[in-house]
Protein backbone atom coordinates (compact mmCIF):
# COMPACT_ATOMS: atom_id res chain seq x y z
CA UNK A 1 112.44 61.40 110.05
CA UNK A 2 109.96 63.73 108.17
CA UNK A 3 111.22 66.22 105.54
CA UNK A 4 111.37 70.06 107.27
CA UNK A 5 110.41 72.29 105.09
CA UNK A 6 112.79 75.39 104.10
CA UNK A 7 110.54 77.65 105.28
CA UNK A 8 110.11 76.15 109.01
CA UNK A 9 113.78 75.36 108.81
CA UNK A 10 115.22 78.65 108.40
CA UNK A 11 112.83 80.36 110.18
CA UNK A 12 114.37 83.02 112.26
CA UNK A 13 114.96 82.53 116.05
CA UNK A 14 116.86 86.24 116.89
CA UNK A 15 115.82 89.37 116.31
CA UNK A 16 119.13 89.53 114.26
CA UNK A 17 117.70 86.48 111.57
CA UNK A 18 114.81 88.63 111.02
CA UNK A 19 114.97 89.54 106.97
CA UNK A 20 114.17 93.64 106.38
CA UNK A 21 112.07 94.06 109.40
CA UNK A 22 114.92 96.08 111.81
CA UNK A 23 112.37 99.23 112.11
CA UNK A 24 110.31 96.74 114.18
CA UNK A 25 112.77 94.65 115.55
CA UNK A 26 115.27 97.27 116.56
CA UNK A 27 112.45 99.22 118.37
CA UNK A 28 110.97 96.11 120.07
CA UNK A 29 114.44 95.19 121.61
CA UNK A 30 115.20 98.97 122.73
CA UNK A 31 111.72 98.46 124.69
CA UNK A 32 112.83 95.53 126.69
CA UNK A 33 116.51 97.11 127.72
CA UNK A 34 114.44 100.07 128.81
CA UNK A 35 111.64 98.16 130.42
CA UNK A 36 109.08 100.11 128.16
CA UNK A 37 106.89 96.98 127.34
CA UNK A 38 103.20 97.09 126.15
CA UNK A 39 100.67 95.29 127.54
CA UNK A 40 99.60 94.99 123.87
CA UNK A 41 100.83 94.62 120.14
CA UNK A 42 99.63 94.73 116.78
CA UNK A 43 102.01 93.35 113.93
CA UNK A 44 99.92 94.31 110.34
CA UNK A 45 101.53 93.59 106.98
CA UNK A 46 101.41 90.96 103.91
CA UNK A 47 101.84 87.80 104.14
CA UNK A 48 104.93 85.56 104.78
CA UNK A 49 107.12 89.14 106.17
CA UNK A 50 107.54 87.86 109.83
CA UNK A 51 104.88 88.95 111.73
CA UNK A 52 104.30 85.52 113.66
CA UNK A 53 107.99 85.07 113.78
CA UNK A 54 108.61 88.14 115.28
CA UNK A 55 105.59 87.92 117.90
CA UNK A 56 107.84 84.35 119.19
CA UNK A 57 111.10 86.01 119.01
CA UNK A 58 109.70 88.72 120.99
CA UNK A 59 107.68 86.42 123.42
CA UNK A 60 110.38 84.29 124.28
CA UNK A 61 113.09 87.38 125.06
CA UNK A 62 110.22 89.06 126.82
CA UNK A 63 110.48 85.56 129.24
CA UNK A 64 114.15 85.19 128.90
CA UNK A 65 115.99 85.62 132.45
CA UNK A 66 118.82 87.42 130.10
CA UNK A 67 116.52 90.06 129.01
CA UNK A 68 118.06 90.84 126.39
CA UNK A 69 117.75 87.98 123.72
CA UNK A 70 116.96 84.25 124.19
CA UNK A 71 119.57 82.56 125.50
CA UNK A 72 118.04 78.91 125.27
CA UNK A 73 119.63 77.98 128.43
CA UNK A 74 117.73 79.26 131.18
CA UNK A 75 114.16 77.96 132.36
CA UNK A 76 111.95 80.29 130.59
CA UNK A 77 113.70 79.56 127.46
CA UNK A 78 113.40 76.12 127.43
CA UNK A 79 109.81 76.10 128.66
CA UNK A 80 109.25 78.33 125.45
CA UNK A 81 111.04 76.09 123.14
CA UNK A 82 108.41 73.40 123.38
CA UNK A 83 105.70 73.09 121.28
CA UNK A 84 102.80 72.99 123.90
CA UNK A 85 104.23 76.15 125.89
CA UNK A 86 102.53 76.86 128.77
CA UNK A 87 103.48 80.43 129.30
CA UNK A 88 103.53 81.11 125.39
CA UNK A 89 99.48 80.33 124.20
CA UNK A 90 99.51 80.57 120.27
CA UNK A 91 95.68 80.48 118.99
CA UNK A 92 94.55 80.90 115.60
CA UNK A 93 91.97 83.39 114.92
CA UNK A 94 90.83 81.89 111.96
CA UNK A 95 89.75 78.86 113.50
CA UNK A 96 88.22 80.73 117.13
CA UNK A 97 86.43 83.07 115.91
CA UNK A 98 83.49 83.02 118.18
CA UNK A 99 82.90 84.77 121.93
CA UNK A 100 82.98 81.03 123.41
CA UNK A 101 87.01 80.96 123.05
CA UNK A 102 87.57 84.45 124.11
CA UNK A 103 85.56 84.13 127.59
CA UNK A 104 87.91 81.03 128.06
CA UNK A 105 90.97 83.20 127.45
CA UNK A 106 89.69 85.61 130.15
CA UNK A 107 89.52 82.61 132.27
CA UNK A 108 92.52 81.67 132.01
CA UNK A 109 94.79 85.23 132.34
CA UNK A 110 94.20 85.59 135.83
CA UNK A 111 96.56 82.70 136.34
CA UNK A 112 100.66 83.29 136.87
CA UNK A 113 103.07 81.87 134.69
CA UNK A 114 104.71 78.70 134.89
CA UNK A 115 108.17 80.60 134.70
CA UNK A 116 109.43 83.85 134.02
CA UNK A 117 107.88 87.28 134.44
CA UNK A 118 105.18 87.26 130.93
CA UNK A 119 102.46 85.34 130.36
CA UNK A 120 101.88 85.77 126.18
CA UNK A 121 98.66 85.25 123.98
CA UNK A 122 99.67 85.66 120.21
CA UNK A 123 96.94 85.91 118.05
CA UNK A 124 97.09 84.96 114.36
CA UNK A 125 94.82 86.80 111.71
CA UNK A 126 92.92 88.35 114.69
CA UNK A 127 90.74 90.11 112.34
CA UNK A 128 89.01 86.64 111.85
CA UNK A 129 87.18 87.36 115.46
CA UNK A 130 83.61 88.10 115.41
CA UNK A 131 82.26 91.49 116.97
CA UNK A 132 81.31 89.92 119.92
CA UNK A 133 84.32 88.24 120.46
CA UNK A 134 85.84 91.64 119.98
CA UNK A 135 83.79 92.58 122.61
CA UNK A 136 84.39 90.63 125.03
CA UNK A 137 87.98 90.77 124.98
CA UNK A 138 88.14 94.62 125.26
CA UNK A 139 88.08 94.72 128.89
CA UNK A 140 90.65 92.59 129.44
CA UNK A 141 93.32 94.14 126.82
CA UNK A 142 92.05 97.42 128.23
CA UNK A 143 93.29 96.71 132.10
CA UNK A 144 95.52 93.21 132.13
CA UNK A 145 97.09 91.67 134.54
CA UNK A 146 100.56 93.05 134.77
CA UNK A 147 101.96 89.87 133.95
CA UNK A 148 99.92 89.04 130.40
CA UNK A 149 101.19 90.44 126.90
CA UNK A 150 98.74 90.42 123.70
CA UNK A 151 100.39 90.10 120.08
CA UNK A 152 97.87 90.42 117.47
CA UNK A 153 99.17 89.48 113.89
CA UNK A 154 96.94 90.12 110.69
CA UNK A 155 96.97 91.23 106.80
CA UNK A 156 93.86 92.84 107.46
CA UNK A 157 94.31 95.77 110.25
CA UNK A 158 91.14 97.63 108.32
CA UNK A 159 88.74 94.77 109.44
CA UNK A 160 89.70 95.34 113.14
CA UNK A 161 87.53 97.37 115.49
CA UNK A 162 89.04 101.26 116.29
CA UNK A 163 88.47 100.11 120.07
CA UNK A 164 91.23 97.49 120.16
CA UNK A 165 93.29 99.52 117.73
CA UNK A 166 93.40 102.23 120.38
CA UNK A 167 94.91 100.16 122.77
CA UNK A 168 97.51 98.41 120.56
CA UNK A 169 100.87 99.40 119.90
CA UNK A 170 101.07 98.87 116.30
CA UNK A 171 103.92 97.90 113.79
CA UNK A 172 103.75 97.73 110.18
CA UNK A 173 105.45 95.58 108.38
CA UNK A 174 107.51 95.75 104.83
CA UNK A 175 107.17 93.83 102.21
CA UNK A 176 110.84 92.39 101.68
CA UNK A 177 112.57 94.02 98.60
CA UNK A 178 114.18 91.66 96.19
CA UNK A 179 117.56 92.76 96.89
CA UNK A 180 117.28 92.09 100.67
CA UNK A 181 115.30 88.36 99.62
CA UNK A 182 118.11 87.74 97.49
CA UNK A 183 120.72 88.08 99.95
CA UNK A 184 119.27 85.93 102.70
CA UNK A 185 118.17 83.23 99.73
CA UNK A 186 122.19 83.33 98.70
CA UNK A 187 122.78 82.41 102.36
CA UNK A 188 120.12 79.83 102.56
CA UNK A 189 121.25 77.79 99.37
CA UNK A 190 125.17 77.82 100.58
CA UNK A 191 124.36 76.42 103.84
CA UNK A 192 121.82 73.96 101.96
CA UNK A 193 124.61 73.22 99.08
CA UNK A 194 122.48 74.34 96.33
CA UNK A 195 123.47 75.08 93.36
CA UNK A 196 121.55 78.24 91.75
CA UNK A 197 122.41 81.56 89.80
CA UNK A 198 121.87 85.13 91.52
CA UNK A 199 120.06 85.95 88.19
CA UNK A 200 117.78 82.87 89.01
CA UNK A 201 117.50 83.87 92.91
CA UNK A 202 116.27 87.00 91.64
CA UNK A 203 113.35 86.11 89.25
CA UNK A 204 112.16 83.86 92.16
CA UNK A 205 111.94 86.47 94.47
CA UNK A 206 110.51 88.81 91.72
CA UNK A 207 107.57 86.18 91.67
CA UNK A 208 107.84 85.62 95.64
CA UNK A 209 106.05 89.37 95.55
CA UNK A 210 107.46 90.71 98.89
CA UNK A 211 107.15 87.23 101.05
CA UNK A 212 109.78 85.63 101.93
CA UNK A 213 107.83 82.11 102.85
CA UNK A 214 107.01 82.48 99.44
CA UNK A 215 110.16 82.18 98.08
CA UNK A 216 111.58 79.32 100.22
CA UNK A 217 108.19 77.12 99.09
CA UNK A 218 108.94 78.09 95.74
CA UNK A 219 112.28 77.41 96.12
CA UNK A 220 111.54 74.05 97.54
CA UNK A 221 109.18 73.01 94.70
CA UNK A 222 112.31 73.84 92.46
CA UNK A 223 114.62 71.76 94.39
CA UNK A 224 112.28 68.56 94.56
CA UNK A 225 111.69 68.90 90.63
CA UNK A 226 115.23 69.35 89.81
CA UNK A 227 117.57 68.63 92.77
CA UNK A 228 120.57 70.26 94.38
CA UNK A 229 121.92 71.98 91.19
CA UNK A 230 119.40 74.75 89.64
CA UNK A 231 119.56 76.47 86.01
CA UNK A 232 117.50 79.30 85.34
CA UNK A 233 115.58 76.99 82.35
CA UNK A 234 114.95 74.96 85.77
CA UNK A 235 113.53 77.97 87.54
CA UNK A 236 111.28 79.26 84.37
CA UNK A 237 109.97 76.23 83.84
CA UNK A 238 108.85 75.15 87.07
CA UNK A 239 107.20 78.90 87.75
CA UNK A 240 105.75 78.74 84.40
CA UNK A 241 107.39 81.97 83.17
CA UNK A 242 107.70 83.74 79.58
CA UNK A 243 111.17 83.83 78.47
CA UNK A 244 112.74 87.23 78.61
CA UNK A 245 113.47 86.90 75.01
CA UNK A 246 109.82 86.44 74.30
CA UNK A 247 108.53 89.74 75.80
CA UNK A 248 111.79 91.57 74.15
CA UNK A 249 110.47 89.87 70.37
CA UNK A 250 106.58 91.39 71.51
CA UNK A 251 108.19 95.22 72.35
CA UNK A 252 110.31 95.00 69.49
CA UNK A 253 107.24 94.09 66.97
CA UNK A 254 105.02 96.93 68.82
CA UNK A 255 107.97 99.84 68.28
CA UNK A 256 108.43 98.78 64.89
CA UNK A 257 104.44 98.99 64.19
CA UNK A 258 104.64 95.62 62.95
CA UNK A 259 101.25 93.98 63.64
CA UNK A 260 101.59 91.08 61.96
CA UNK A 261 104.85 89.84 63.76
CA UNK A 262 102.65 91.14 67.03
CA UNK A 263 99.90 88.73 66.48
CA UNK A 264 102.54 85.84 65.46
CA UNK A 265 104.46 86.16 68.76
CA UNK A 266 100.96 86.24 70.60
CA UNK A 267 99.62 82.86 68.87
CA UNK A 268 103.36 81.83 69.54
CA UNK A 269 102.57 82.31 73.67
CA UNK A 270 98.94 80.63 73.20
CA UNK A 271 100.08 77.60 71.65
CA UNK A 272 103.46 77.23 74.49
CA UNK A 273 100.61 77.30 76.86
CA UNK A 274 101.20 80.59 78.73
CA UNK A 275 98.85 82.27 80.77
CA UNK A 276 98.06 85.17 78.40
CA UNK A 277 97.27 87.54 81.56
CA UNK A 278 100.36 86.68 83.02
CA UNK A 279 102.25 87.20 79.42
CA UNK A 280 100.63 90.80 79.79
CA UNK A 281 101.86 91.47 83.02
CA UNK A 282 105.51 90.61 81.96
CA UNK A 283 104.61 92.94 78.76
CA UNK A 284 103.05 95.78 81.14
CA UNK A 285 106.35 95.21 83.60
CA UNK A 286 109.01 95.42 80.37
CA UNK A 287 106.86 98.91 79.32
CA UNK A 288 107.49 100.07 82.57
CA UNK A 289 111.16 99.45 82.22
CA UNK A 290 111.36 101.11 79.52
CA UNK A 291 109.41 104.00 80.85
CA UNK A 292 112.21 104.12 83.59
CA UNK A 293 114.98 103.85 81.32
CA UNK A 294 113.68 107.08 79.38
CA UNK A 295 112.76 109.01 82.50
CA UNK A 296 114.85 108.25 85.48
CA UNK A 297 118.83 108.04 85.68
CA UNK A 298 119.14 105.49 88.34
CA UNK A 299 116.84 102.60 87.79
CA UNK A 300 118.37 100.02 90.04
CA UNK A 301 116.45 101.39 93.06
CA UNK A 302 112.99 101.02 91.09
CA UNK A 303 113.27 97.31 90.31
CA UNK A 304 115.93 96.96 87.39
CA UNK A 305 118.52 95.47 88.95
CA UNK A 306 117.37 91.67 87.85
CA UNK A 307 118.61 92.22 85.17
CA UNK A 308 121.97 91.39 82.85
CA UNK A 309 123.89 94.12 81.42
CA UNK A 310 122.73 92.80 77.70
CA UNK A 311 119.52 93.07 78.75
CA UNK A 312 119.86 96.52 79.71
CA UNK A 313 121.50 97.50 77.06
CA UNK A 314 118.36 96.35 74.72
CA UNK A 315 115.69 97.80 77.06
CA UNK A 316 118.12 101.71 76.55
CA UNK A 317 118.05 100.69 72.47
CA UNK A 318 114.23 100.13 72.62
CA UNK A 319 113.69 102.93 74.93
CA UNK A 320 115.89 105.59 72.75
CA UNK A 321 113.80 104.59 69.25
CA UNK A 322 110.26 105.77 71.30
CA UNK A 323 109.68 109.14 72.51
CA UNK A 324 108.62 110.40 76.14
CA UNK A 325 104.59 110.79 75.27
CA UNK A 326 104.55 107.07 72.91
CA UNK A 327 106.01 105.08 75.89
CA UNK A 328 102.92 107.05 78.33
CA UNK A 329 100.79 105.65 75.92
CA UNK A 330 101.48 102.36 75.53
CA UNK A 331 101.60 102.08 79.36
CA UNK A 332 98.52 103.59 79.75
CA UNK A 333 96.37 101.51 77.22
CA UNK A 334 97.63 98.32 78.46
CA UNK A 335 97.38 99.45 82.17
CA UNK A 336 93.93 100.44 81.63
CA UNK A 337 92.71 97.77 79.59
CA UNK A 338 95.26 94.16 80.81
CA UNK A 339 91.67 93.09 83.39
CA UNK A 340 90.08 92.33 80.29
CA UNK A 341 92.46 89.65 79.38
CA UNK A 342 91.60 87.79 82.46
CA UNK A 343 87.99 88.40 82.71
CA UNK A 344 87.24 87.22 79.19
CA UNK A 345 86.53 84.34 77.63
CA UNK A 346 88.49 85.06 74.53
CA UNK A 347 91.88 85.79 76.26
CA UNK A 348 94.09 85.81 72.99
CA UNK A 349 91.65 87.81 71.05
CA UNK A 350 91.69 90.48 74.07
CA UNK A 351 95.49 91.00 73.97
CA UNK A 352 95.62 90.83 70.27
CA UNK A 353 92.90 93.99 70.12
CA UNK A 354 95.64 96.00 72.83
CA UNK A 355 98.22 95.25 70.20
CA UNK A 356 96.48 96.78 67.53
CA UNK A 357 95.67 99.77 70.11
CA UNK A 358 99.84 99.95 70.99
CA UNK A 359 100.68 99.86 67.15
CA UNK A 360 98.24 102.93 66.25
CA UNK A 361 100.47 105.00 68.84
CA UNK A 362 102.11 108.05 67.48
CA UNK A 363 104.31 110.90 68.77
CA UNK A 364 102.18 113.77 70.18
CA UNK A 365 102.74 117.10 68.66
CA UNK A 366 102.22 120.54 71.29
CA UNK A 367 99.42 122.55 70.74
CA UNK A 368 101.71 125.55 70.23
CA UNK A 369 104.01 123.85 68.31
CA UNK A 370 100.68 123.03 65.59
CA UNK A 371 99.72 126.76 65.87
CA UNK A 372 103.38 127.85 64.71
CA UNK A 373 102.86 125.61 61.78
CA UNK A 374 99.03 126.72 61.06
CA UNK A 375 99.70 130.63 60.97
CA UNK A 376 96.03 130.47 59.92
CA UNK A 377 94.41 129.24 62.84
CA UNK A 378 97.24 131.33 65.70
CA UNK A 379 95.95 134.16 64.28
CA UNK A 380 92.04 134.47 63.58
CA UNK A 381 90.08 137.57 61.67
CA UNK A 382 88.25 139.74 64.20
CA UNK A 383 84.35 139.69 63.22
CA UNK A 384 81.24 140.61 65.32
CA UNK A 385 79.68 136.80 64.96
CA UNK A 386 82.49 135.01 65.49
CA UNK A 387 83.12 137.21 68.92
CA UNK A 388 79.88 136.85 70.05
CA UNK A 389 79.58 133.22 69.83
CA UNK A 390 82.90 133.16 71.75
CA UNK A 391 81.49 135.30 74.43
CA UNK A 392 78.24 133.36 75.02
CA UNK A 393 80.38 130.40 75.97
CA UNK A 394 81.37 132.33 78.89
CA UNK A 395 78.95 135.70 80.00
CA UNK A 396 75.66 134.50 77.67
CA UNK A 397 74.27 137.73 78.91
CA UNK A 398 76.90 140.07 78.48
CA UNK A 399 76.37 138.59 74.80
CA UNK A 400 72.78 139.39 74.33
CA UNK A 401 73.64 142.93 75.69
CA UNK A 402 76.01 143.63 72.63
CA UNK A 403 73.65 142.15 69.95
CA UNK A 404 72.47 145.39 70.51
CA UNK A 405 75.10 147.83 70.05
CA UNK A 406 76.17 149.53 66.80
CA UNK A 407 79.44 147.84 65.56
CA UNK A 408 81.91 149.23 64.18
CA UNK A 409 84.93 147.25 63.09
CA UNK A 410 88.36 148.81 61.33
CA UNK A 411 90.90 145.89 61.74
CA UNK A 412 91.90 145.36 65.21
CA UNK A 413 90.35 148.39 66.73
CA UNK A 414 86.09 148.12 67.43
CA UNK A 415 84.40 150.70 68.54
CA UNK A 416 80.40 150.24 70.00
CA UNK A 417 78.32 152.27 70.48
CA UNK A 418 75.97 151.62 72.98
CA UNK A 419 72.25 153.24 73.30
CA UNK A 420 72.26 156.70 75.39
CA UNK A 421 68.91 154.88 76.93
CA UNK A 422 69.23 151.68 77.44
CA UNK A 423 68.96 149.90 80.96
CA UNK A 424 71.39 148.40 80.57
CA UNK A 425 74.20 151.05 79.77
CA UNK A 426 75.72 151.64 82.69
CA UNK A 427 77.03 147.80 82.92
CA UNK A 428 78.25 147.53 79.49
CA UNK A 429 80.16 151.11 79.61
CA UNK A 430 82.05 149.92 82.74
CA UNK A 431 85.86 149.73 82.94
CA UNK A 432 85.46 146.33 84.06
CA UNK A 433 83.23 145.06 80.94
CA UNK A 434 85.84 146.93 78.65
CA UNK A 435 88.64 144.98 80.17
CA UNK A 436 86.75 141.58 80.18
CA UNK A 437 86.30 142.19 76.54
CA UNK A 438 89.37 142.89 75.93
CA UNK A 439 90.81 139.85 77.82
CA UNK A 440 88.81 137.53 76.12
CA UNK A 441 89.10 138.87 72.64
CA UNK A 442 93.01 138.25 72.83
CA UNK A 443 92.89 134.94 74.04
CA UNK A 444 90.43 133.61 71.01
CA UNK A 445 92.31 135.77 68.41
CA UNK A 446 96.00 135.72 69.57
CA UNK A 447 96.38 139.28 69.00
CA UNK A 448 96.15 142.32 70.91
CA UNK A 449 92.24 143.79 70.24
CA UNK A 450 91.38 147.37 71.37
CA UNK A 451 87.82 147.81 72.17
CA UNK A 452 86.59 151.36 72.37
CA UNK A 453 82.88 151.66 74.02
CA UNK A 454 81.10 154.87 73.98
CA UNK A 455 77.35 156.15 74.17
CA UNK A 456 75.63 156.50 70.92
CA UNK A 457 74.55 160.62 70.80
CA UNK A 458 71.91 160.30 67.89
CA UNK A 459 69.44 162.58 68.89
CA UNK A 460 65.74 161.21 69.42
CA UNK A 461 62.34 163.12 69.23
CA UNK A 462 61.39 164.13 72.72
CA UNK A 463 58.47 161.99 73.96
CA UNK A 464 56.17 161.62 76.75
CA UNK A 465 58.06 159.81 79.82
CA UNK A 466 55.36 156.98 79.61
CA UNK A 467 55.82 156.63 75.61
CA UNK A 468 60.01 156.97 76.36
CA UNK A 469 60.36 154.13 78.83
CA UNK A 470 57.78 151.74 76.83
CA UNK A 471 60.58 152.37 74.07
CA UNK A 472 63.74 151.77 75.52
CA UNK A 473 62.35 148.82 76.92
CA UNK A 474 61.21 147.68 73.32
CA UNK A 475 64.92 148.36 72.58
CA UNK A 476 65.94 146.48 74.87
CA UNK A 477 68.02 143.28 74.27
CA UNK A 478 66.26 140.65 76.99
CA UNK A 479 62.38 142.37 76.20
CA UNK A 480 63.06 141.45 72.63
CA UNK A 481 64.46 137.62 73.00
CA UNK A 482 61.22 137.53 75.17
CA UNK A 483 58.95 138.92 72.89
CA UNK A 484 60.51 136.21 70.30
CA UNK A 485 59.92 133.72 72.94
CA UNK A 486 56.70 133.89 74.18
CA UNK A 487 55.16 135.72 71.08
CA UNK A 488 53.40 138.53 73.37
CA UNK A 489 53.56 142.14 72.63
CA UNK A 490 54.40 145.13 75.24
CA UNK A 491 51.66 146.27 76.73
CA UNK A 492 52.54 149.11 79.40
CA UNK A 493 56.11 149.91 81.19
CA UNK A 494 55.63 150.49 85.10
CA UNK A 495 58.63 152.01 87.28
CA UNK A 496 59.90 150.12 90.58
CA UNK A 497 59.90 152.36 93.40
């Protein structure tokens, strides 16, 4: 007899076996004691979470004369149980992809079922379909026959047409946590007499990423290298992962600023044959710890708990020696920058230039903080120049207006005078220019200013009205940046009317 897999073995045949899923499960089993059923599912989600495991639990209580949950015993269930199921038609989207196999699927729904109330199409990675196999099975999920069911699965929902979305009832599916993996691999292993620590169960469904097929292949590839009784050596060096102590040695040598010792561990990884992207990973993962350490009180629920209490105990030391904004750093230069390790072809080189970037890392200092010790630069001298360049940043032509003015400066108090004829008078005299100025001047100089503006009352020979306007417009602040501009001279003032 053939080997089964751990994977196929275990895989769940109750809604109750189902590992993390009970938002779907629970809801799909409420359905069927309230005779609420679809005519058509979607199950979305990674891979190796129980979508297609679900879809058959579901299909064969949906046929089940108990209603409830397969009993095995009745004639529905055991018609189900077979591998060529009549009433249950698995097809593989992936492989049927064209219009050809959907028109034959049409064909074929019209017919009753061999036994039971449902007749069930699941459909694996339905986004595989083509559009015009989308197409032509939107009429028939649209209006079934009352005894057909549809049960899409995919990772993909995004590649699936908004049409047959519309008519699906979909479920999304969780990626398993760890903890919950870790619990149902425990079980696994003691009904399978195997040998392994939690703290091993746990790195392999750290690297399992969510799916839990993942971790029983994995699990099996450990077993067949090294047998019934597992060591965590066993389980590192079958996944091919850095030792703990390894990353600790790299963190250590980048808080202490020591970039020799940084570039020794590094060769160290190259010449043990590591991946160096995956070595960055674990380093990017251990900065995150200790990002979590510093910032949030409970860390279990944010992916700590794998590990010992030593271990913790280091990764609080490590975390107390580095301040708040250093830690942000490092995490953000190797976040930003850990692609170019796998994308070049100089992959040691790459991670050696990010630990010369992590070393150069130094505590930031406030702003305000600077100005308390810089007296000097929280509190700058008032002058005309230094105002006006501030103030062209923002209003450029309030600025030219007040080139204009007479100035007159006696410490924090300015007074200007503004000409009695300009065109421009009435705007810079305004309560709202005075407070603008005002506003501005105290956040350049960090001090209160007070700004006094008033009309200049020099008297002025009385001219003739044409002669008067041609020279307050001479006087004026824009006629003279364009006379400097274009070079041209003022030739004759008219009035708007």
């Amino acid at each position: 007899m053939s080997y089964l897999v751990l994977a196929r073995k275990w895989r769940p045949q109750k809604f109750e076996d189902v590992c993390s899923q009970e938002h779907v499960t629970v809801t799909l089993s409420n359905a069927i004691k309230n005779n609420r059923v679809g005519h058509a599912y979607l199950f979305t989600g990674a891979r190796g979470v129980g979508k297609t495991s679900v879809a058959r639990i579901f299909a064969r209580t949906l046929r089940c004369e108990n209603a409830t949950k397969p009993c095995g015993s009745c004639s529905p269930c055991q018609e189900s149980l077979k591998e060529n199921a009549l009433d249950i038609l698995e097809i593989d989207g992936a492989s049927n992809t064209g219009v050809d196999a959907i028109r034959e699927l049409r064909e074929t729904v019209s017919y009753q079922p061999t036994s039971g109330k449902f007749k069930i199409y699941i459909i694996d990675e339905v986004h595989m379909l083509s559009t015009s196999a989308f197409n032509a099975l939107l009429k028939t999920l649209e209006e079934p026959p009352a005894h057909i069911i549809f049960i899409f699965a995919t990772t993909e929902p995004h590649k699936i047409p908004y049409t047959i979305l519309s008519r699906c009832q979909r479920f999304d599916f969780r990626r398993i946590t760890p903890s919950d993996m870790a619990l149902h691999l425990e079980a696994i292993c003691k009904k399978e007499q195997i040998k392994i620590s939690q703290k091993s169960i746990l790195t392999l469904c750290k690297v399992a990423d969510g799916s839990l097929r993942d971790a029983l292949s994995i699990l099996d590839q450990i077993i067949a290298c090294h047998g019934q009784e597992v060591s965590e050596e066993n389980v590192s060096e079958t996944l091919g992962l850095v030792s703990y102590a390894l990353i600790y040695s790299l963190a250590q040598a980048l808080i202490e600023k020591n970039l020799s010792q940084c570039f020794s561990i590094i060769n160290q990884a190259y010449h043990y044959g590591h991946d160096l992207f995956h070595f960055a990973t674990e380093l990017l993962e251990y900065i995150r710890s200790l990002l979590l350490v510093k910032l949030v009180p409970n860390q279990d629920t944010l992916g700590l708990n794998s590990l010992t209490a030593e271990e913790k105990i280091q990764l609080q030391k490590q975390a107390e020696a580095l301040t708040q904004e250093e830690i942000i750093q490092m995490y953000q230069i190797l976040l930003n920058e850990i692609d170019n390790i796998s994308k070049t072809s100089f992959p040691k080189f790459a991670l050696e230039l990010l630990a010369a970037k992590m070393t150069t890392v130094f505590p930031v200092v406030p702003i305000h903080k600077l100005l308390e010790k810089m007296p000097q630069l929280a509190e700058k001298e008032f002058s005309k120049n230094n105002f006006l360049f501030i103030l062209k940043q923002k209003k450029p032509l309030l600025s030219a207006l007040l080139e204009d003015c007479k100035w007159n400066i006696e410490g924090d108090h300015i007074t200007l005078q503004v000409n009695t004829h300009s065109i421009s008078r009435d705007e810079i005299v305004s309560p709202q220019t005075k407070s603008m100025l005002v506003d501005i001047a105290q956040e350049y100089f960090h001090k209160e200013i007070h700004i006094h503006i008033q009309l200049d009352q020099e008297k002025r020979a009385v001219l003739h009205p044409e002669e008067e306007l041609k020279k307050q417009a001479l006087e004026d602040a824009l006629v003279k940046k364009a006379q400097n501009i274009f070079k041209g001279t003022l030739q004759a003032v008219k009035v708007r009317e």
